[in-house]
N, C-alpha and C. Protein backbone atom coordinates (compact mmCIF):
# COMPACT_ATOMS: atom_id res chain seq x y z
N UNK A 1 7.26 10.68 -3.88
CA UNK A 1 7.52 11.59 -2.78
C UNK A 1 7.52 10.83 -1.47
N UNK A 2 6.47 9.94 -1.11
CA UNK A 2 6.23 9.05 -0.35
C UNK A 2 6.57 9.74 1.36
N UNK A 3 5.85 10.71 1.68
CA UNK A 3 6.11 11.49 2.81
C UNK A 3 5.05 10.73 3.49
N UNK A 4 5.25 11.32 5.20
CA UNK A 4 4.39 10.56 6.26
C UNK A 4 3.11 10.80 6.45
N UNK A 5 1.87 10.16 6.63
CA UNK A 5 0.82 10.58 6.47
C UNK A 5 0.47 10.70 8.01
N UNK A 6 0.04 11.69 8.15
CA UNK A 6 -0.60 12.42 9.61
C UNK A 6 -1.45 10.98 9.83
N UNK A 7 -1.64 11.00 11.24
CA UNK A 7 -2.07 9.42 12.14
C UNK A 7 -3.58 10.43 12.20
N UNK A 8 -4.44 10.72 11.11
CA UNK A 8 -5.89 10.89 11.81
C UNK A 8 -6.65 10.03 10.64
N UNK A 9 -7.44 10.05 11.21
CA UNK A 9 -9.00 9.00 11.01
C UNK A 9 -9.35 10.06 9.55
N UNK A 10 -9.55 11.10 9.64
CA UNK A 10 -10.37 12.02 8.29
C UNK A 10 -9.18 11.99 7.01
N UNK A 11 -8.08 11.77 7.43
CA UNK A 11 -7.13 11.56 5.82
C UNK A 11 -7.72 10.66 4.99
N UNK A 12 -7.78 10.55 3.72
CA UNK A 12 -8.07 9.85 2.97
C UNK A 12 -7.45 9.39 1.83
N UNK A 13 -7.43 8.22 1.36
CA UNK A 13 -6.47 7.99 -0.22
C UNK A 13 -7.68 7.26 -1.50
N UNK A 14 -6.90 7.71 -2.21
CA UNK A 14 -7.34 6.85 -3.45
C UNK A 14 -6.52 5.51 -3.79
N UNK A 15 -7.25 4.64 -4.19
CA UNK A 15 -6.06 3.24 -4.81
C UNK A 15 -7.64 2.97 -5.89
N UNK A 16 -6.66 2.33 -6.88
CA UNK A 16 -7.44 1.91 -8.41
C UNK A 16 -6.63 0.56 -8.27
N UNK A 17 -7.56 -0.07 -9.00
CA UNK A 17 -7.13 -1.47 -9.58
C UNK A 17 -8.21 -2.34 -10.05
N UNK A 18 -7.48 -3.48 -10.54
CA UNK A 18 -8.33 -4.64 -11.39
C UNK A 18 -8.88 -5.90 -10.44
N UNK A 19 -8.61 -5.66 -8.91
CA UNK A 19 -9.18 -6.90 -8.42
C UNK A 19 -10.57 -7.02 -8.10
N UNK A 20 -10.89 -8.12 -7.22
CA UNK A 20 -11.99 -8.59 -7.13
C UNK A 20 -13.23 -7.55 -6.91
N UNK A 21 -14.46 -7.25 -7.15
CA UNK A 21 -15.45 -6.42 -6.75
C UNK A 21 -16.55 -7.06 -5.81
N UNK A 22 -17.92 -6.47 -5.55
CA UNK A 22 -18.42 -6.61 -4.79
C UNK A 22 -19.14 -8.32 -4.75
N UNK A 23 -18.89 -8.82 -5.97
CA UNK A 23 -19.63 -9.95 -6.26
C UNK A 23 -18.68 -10.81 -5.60
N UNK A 24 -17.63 -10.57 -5.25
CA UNK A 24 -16.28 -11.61 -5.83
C UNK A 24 -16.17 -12.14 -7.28
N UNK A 25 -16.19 -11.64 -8.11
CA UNK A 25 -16.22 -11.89 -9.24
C UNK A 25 -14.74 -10.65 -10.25
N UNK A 26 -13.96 -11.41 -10.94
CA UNK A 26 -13.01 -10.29 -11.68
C UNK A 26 -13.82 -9.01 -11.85
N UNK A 27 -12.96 -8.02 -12.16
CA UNK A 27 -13.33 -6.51 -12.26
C UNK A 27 -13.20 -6.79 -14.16
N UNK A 28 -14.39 -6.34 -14.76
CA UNK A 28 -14.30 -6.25 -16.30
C UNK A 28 -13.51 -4.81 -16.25
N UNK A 29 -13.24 -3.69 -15.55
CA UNK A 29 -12.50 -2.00 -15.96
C UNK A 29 -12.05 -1.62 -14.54
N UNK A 30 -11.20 -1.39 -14.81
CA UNK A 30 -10.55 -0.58 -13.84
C UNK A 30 -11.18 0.27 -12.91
N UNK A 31 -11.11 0.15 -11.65
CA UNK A 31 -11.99 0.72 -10.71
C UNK A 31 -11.23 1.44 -9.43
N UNK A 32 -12.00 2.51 -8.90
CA UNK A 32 -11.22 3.25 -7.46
C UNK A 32 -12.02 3.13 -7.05
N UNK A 33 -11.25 3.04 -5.14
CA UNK A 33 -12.00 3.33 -4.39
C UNK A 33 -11.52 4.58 -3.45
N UNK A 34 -12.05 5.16 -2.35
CA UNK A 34 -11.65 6.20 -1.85
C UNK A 34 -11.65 5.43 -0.34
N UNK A 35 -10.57 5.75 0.41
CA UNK A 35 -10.67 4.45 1.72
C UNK A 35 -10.23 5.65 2.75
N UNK A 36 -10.53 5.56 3.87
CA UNK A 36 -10.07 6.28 4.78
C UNK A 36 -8.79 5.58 5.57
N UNK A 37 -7.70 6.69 5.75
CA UNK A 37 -6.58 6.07 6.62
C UNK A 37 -7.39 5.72 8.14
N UNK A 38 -6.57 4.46 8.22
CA UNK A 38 -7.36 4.21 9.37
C UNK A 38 -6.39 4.07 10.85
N UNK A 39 -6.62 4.05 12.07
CA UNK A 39 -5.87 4.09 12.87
C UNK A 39 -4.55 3.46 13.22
N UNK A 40 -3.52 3.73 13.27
CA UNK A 40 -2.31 2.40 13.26
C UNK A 40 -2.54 1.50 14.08
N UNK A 41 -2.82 2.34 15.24
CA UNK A 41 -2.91 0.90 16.48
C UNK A 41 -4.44 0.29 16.74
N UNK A 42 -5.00 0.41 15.83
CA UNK A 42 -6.35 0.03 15.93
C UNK A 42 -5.98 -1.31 14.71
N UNK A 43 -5.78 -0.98 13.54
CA UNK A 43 -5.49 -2.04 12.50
C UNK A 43 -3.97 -2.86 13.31
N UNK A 44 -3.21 -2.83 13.67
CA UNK A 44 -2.37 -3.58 14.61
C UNK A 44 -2.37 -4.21 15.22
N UNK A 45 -3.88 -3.97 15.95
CA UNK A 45 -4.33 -5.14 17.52
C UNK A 45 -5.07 -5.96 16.39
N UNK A 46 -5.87 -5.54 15.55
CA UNK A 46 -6.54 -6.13 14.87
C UNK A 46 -5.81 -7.66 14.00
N UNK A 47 -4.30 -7.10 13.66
CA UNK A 47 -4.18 -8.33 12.92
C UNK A 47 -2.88 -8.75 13.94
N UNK A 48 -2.18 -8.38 14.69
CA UNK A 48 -1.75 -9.25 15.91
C UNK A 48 -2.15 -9.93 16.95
N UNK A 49 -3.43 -9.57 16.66
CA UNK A 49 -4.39 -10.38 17.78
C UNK A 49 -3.94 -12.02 17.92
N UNK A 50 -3.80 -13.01 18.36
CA UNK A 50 -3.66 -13.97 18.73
C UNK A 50 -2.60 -15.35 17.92
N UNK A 51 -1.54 -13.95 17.79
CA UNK A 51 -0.48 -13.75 17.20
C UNK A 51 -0.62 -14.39 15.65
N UNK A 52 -1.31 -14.30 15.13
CA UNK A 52 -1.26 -14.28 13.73
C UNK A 52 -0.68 -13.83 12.78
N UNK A 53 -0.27 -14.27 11.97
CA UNK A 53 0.71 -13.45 10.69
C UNK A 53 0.04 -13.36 9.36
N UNK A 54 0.17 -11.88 8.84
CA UNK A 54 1.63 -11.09 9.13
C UNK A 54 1.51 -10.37 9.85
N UNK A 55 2.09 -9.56 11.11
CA UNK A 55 2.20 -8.82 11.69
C UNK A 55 1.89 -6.95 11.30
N UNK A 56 1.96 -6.14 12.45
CA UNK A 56 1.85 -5.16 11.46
C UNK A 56 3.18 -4.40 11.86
N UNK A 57 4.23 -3.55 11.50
CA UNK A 57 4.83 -2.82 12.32
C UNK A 57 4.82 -1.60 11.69
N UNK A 58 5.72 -0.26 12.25
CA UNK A 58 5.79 1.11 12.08
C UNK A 58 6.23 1.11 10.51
N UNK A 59 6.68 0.66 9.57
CA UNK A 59 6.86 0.59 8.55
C UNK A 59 5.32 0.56 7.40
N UNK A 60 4.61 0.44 8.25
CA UNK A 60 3.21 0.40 6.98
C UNK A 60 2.26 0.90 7.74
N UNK A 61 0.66 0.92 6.84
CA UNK A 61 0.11 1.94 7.66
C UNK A 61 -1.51 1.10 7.11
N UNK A 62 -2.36 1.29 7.43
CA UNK A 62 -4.15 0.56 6.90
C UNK A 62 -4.94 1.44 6.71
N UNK A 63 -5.78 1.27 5.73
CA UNK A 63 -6.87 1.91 5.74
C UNK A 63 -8.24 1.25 5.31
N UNK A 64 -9.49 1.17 6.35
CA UNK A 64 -10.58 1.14 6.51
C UNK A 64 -11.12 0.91 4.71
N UNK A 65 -12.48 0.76 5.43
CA UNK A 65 -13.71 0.03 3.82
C UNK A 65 -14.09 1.74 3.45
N UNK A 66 -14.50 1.90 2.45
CA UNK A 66 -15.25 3.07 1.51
C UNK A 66 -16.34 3.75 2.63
N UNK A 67 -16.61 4.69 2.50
CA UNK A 67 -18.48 4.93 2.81
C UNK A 67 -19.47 4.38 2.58
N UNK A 68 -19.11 3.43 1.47
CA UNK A 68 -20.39 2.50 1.17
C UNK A 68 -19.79 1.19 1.42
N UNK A 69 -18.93 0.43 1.93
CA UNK A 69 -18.45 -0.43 2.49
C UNK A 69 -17.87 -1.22 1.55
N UNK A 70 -17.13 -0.50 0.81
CA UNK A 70 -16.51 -1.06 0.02
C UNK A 70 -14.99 -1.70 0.60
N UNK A 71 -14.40 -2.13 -0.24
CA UNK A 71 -13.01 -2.66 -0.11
C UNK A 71 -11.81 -3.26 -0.96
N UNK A 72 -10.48 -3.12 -0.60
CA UNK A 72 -9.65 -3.78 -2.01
C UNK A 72 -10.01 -5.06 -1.95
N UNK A 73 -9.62 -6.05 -2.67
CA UNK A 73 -9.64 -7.51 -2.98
C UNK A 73 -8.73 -7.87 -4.04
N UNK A 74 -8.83 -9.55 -3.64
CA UNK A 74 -8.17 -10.37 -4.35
C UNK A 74 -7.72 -9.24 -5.80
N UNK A 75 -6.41 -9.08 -6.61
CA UNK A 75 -6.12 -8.83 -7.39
C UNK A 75 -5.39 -7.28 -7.16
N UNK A 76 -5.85 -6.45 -6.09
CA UNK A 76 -5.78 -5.29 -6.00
C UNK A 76 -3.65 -4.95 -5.27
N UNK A 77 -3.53 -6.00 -4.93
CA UNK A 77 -2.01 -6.04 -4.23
C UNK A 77 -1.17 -5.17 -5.00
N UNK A 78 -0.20 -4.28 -4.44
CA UNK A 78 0.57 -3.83 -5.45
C UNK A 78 0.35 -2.45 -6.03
N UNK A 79 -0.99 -2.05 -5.69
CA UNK A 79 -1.47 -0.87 -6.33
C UNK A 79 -0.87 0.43 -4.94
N UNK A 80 -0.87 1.45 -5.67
CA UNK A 80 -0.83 2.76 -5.16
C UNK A 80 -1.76 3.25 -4.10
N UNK A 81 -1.85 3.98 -3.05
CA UNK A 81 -2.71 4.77 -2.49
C UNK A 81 -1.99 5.94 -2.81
N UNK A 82 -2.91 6.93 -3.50
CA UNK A 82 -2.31 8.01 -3.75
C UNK A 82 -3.18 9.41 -2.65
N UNK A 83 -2.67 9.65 -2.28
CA UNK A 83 -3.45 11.06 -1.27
C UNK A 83 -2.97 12.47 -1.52
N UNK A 84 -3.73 13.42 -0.92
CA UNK A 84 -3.61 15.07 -1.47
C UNK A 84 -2.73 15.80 -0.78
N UNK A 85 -1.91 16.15 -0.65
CA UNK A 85 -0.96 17.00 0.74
C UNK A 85 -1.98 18.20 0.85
N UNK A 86 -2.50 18.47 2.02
CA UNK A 86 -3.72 19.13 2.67
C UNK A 86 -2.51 20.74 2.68
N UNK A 87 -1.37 21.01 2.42
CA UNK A 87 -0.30 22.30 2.05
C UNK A 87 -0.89 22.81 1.19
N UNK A 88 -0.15 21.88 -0.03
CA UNK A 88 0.00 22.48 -0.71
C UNK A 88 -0.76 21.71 -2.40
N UNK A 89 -1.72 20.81 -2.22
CA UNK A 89 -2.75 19.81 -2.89
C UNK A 89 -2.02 19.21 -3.45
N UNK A 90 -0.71 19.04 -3.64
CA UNK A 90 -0.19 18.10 -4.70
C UNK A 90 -0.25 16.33 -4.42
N UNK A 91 -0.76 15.38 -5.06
CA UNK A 91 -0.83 14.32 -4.98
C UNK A 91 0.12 13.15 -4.88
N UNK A 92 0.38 12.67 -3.84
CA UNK A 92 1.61 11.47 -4.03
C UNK A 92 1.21 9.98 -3.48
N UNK A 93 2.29 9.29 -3.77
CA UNK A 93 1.83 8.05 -3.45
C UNK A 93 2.30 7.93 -2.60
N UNK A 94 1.45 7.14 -1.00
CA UNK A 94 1.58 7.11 0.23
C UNK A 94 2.43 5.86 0.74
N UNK A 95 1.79 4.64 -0.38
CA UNK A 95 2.14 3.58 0.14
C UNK A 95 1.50 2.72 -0.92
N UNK A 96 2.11 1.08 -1.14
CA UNK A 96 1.63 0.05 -2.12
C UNK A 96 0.71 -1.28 -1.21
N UNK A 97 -0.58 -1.32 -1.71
CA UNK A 97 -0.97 -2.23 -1.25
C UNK A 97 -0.45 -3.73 -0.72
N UNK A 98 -0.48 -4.10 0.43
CA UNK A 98 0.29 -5.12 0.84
C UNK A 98 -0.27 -6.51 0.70
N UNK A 99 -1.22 -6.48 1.92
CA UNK A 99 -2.04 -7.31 1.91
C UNK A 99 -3.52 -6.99 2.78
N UNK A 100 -4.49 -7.69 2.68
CA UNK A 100 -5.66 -6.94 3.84
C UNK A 100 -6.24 -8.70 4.01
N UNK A 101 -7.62 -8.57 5.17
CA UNK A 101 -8.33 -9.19 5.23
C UNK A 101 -9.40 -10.10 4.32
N UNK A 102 -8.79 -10.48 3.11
CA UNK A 102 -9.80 -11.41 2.78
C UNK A 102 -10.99 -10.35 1.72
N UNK A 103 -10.20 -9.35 1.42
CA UNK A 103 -11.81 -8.80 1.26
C UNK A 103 -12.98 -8.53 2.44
N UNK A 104 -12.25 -8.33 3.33
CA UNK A 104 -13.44 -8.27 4.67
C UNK A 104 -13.40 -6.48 4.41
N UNK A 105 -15.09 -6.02 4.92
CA UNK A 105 -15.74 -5.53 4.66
C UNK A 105 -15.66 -4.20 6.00
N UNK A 106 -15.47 -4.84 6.75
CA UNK A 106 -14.91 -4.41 8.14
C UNK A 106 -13.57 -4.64 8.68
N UNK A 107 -12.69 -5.00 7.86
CA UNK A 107 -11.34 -5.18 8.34
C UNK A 107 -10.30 -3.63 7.71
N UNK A 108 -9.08 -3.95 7.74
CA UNK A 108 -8.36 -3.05 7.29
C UNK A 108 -7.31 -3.99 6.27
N UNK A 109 -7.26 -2.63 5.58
CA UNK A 109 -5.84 -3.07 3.93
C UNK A 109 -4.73 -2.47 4.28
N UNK A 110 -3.57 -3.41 4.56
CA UNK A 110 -1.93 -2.94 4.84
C UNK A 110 -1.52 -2.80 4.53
N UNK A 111 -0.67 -1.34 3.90
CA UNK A 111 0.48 -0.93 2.59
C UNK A 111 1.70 -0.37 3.38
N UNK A 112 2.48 -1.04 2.45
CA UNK A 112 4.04 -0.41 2.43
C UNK A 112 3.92 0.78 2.54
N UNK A 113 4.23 1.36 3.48
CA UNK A 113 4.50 2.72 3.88
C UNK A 113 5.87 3.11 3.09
N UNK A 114 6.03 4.35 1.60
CA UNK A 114 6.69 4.20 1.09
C UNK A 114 7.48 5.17 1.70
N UNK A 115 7.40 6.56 2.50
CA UNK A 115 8.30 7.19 2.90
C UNK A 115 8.99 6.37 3.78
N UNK A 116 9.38 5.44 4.52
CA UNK A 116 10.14 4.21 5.15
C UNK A 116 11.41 3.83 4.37
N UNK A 117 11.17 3.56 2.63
CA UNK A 117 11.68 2.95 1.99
C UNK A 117 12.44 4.59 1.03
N UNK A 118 12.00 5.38 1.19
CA UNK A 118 12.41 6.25 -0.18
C UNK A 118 13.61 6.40 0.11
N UNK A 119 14.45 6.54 0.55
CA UNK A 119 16.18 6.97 1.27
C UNK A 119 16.74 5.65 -0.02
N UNK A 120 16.13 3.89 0.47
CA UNK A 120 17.00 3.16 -0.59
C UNK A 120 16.21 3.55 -1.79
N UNK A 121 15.10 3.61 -1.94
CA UNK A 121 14.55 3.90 -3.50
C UNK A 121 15.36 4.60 -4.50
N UNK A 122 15.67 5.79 -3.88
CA UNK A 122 16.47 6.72 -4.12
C UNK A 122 17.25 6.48 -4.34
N UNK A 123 18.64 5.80 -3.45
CA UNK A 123 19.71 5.24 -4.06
C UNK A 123 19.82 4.37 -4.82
N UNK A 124 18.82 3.57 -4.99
CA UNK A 124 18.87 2.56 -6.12
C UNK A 124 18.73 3.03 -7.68
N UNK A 125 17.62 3.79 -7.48
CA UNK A 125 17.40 4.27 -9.06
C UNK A 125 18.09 5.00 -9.27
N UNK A 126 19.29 6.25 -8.51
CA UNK A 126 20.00 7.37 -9.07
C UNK A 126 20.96 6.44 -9.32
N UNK A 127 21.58 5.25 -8.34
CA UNK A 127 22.99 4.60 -8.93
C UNK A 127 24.12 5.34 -7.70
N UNK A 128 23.09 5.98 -6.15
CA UNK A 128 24.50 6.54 -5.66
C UNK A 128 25.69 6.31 -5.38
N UNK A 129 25.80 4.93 -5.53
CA UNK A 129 27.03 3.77 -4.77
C UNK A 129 27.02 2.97 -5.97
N UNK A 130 28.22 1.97 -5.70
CA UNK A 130 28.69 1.25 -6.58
C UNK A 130 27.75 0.06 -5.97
N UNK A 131 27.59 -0.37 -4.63
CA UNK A 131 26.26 -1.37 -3.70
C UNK A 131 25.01 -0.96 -4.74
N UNK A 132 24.44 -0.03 -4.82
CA UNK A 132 23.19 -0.09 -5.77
C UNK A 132 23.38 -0.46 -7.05
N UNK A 133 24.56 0.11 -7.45
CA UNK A 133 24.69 -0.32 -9.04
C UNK A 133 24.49 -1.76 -8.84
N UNK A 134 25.65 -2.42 -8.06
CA UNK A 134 25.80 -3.66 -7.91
C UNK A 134 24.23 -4.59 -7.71
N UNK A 135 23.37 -4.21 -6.82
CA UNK A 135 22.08 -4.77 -7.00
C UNK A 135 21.76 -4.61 -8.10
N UNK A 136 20.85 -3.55 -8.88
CA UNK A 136 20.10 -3.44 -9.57
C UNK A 136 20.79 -4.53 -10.63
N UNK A 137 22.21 -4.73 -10.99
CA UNK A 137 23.07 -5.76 -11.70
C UNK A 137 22.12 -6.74 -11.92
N UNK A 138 22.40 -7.02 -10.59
CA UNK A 138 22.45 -8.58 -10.05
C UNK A 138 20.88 -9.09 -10.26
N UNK A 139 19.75 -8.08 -9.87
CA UNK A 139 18.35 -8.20 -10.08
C UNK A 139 17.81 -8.24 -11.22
N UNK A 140 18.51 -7.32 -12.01
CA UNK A 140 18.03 -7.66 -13.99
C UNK A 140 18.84 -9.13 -14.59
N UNK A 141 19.97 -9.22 -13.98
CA UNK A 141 20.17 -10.74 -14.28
C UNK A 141 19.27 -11.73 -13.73
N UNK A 142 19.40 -11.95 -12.90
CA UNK A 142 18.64 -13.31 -12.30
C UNK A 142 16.92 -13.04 -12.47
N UNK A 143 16.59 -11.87 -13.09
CA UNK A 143 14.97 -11.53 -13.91
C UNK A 143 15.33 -11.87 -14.89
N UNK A 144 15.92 -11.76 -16.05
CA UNK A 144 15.87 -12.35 -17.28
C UNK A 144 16.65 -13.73 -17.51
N UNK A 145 17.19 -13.94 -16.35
CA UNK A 145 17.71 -15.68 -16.35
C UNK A 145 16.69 -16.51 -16.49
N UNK A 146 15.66 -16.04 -15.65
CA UNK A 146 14.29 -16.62 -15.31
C UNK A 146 13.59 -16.73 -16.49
N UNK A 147 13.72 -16.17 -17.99
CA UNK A 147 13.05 -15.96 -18.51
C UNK A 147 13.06 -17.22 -19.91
């Protein structure tokens, strides 16, 4: 569905995954955490600060450590934040983990903001154009060339 998530501090998502835990040590089972969306322009100054990369722009969005100060880590990239539409409760995925701080404890985690992207998603997987056909082509070849 990948719709826009309201800019307040009390939204919240879920993301699961297999990376690192509190030890730094691999995750033996699959684990969630519950993270609060966190401010755009607060996580923004935070990692453009003294021009460092990667940048953040309107295309993705962060969210803050657990209540108990938890956080994603090493391994967790890639995963889902899935959140509740406060309408009508149905659950979607907001955005895919990007990248965050190190496992910092006090920093923020940056995901692909997927309503940004759903317009090509969309055309890619229905096939609306002969341009999408033509990618998706071209991308399962040069994936199993590789292989």
């Amino acid at each position: 569905r990948g719709e826009d998530l309201a800019e307040a501090a009390q939204e919240k998502g879920i993301i699961t995954g297999w990376g690192w835990g509190v030890h730094f040590t691999p995750a033996e089972s699959l684990k969630h955490l519950v993270l609060p969306v966190a401010s755009h322009s607060f996580c923004k100054a935070e990692y453009n600060r003294g021009g460092s990369t990667p940048t953040i722009d309107d295309n993705m969005f962060c969210t803050g450590a657990s209540k108990y100060q938890e956080n994603v880590c090493f391994g967790d990239a890639g995963g889902a934040l899935a959140v509740q539409d406060p309408k009508d409760g149905r659950v979607y995925a907001a955005g895919i983990l990007s990248f965050d701080k190190a496992c910092a404890v006090r920093k923020y985690a940056v995901y692909m903001k997927l309503s940004a992207y759903m317009p090509w998603i969309n055309s890619v997987l229905r096939g609306d154009s002969e341009k999408s056909a033509s990618l998706r082509s071209s991308v399962m070849s040069e994936m199993f060339s590789r292989q």
